[in-house]
C-alpha atoms as a PDB file:
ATOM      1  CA  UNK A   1      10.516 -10.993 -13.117  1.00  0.00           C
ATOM      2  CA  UNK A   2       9.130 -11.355  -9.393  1.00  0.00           C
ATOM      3  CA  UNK A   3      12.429 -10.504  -6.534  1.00  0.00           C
ATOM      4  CA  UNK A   4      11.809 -10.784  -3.417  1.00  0.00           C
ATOM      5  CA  UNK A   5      13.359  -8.381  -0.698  1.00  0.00           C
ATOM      6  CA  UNK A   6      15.563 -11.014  -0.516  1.00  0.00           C
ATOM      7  CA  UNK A   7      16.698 -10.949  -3.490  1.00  0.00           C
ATOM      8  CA  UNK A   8      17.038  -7.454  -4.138  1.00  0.00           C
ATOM      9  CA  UNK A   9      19.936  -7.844  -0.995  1.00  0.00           C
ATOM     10  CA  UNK A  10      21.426 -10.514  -2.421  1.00  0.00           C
ATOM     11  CA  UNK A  11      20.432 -10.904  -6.409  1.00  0.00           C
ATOM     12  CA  UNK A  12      20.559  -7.362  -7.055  1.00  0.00           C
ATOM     13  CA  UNK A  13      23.168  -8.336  -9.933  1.00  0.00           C
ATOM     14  CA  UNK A  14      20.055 -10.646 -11.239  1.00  0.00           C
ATOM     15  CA  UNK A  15      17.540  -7.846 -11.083  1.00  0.00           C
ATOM     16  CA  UNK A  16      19.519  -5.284 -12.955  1.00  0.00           C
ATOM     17  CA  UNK A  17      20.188  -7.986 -15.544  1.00  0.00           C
ATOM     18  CA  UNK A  18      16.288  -8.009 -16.026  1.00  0.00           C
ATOM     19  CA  UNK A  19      16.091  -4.343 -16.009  1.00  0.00           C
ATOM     20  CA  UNK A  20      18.173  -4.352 -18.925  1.00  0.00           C
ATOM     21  CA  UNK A  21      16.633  -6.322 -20.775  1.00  0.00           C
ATOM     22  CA  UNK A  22      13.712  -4.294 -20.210  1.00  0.00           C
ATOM     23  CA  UNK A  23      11.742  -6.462 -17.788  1.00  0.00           C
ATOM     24  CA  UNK A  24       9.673  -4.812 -14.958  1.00  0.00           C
ATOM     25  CA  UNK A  25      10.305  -6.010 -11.457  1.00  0.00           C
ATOM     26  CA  UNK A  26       7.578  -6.870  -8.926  1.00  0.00           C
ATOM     27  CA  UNK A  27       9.007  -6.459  -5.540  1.00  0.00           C
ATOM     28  CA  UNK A  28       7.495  -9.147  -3.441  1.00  0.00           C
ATOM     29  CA  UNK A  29       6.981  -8.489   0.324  1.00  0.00           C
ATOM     30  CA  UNK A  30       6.557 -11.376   2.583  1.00  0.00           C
ATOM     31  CA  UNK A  31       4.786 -13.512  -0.751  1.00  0.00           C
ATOM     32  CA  UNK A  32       2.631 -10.124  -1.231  1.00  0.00           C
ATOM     33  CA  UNK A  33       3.302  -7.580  -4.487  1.00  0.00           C
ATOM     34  CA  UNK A  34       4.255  -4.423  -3.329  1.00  0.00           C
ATOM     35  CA  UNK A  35       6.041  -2.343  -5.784  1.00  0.00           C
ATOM     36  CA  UNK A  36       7.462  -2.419  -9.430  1.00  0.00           C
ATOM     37  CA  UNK A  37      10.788  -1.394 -10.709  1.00  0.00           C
ATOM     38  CA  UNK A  38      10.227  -0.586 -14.222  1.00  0.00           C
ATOM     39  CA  UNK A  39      13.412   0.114 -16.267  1.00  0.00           C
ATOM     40  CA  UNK A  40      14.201   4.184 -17.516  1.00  0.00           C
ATOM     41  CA  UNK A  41      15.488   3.141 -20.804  1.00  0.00           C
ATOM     42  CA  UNK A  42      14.335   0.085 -23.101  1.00  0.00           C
ATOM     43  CA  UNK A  43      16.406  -2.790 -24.300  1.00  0.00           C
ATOM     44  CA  UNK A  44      20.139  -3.128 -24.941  1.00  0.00           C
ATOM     45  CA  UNK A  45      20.378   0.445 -23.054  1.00  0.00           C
ATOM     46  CA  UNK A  46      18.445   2.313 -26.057  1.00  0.00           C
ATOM     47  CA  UNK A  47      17.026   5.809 -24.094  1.00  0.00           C
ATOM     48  CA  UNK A  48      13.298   6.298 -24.771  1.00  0.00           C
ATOM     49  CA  UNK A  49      12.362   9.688 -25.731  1.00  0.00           C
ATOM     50  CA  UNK A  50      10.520  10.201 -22.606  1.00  0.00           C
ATOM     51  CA  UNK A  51      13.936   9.692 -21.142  1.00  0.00           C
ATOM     52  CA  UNK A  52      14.885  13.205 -22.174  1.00  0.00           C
ATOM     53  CA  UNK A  53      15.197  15.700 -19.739  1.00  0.00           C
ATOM     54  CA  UNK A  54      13.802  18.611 -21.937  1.00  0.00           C
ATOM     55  CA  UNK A  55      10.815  15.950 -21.556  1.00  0.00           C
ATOM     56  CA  UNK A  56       9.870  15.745 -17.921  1.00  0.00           C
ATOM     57  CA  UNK A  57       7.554  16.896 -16.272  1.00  0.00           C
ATOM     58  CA  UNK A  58       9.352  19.426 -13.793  1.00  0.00           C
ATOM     59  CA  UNK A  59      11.618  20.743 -16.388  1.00  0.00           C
ATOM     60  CA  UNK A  60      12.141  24.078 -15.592  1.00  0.00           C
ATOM     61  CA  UNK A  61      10.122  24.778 -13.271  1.00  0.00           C
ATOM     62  CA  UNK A  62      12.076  27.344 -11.462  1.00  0.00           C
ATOM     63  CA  UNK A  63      13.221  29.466 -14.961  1.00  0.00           C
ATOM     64  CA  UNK A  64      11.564  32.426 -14.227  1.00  0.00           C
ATOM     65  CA  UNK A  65      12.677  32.709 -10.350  1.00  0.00           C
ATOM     66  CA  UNK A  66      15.477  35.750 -10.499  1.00  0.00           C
ATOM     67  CA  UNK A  67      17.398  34.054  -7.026  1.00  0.00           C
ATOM     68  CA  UNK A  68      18.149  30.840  -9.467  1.00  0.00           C
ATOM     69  CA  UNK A  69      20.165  32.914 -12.343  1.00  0.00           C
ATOM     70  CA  UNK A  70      23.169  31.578 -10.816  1.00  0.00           C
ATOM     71  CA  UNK A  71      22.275  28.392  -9.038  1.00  0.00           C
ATOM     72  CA  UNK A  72      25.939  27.783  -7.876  1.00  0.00           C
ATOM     73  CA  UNK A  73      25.454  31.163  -5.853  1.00  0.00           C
ATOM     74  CA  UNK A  74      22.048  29.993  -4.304  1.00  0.00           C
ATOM     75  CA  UNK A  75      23.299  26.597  -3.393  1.00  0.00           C
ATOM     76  CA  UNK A  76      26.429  28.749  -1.292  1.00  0.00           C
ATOM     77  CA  UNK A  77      23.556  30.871   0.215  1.00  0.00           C
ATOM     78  CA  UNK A  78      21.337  28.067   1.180  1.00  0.00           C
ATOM     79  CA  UNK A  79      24.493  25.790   2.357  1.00  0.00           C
ATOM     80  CA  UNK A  80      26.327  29.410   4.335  1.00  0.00           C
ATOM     81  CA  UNK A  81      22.837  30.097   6.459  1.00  0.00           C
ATOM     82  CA  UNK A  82      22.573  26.347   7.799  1.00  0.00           C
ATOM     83  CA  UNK A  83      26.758  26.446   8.487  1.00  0.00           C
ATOM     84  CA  UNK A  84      25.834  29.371  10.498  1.00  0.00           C
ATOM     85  CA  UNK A  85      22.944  28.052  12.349  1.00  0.00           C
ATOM     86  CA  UNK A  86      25.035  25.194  13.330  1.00  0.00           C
ATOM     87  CA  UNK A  87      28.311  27.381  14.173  1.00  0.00           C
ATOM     88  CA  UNK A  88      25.787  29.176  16.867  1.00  0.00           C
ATOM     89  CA  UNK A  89      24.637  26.024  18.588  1.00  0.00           C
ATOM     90  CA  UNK A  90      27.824  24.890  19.797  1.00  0.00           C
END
């Protein structure tokens, strides 16, 4: 299927129809191809294997960092230190 910008503001309903049925998407820009929306999972919403998460690339890529045993704690770290910073501007 080819969308336009266009569409993809208006039709978007059209072009997720496609992407589930497993169509890729050129993105058209001013009559030009610029991208392509390629679907995660194929037909009638069966995952791939590559879908898996286990699977990507990235996967645990921060296991063996000691700070990220409890990520819930480092998220409150990172989020408490920019709170801060923006309690002192004011």
């Amino acid at each position: 299927m080819k969308a336009s910008i266009v569409d993809l503001r208006y039709r978007m309903k059209d072009v997720l129809g496609a992407l589930d049925r497993g169509e890729k998407v050129v993105v058209l820009y001013r009559g030009k191809e610029k991208a392509m929306i390629t679907p995660i999972s194929g037909p009638a919403g069966g995952r791939s294997k590559s879908a898996k998460t286990a699977d990507q690339p990235l996967f645990g890529l921060w296991s063996d960092r000691e700070e990220m045993a409890d990520p819930a704690y480092y998220l409150r770290q990172l989020r408490e230190s920019r709170s801060s910073a923006r309690g002192k501007r004011k």
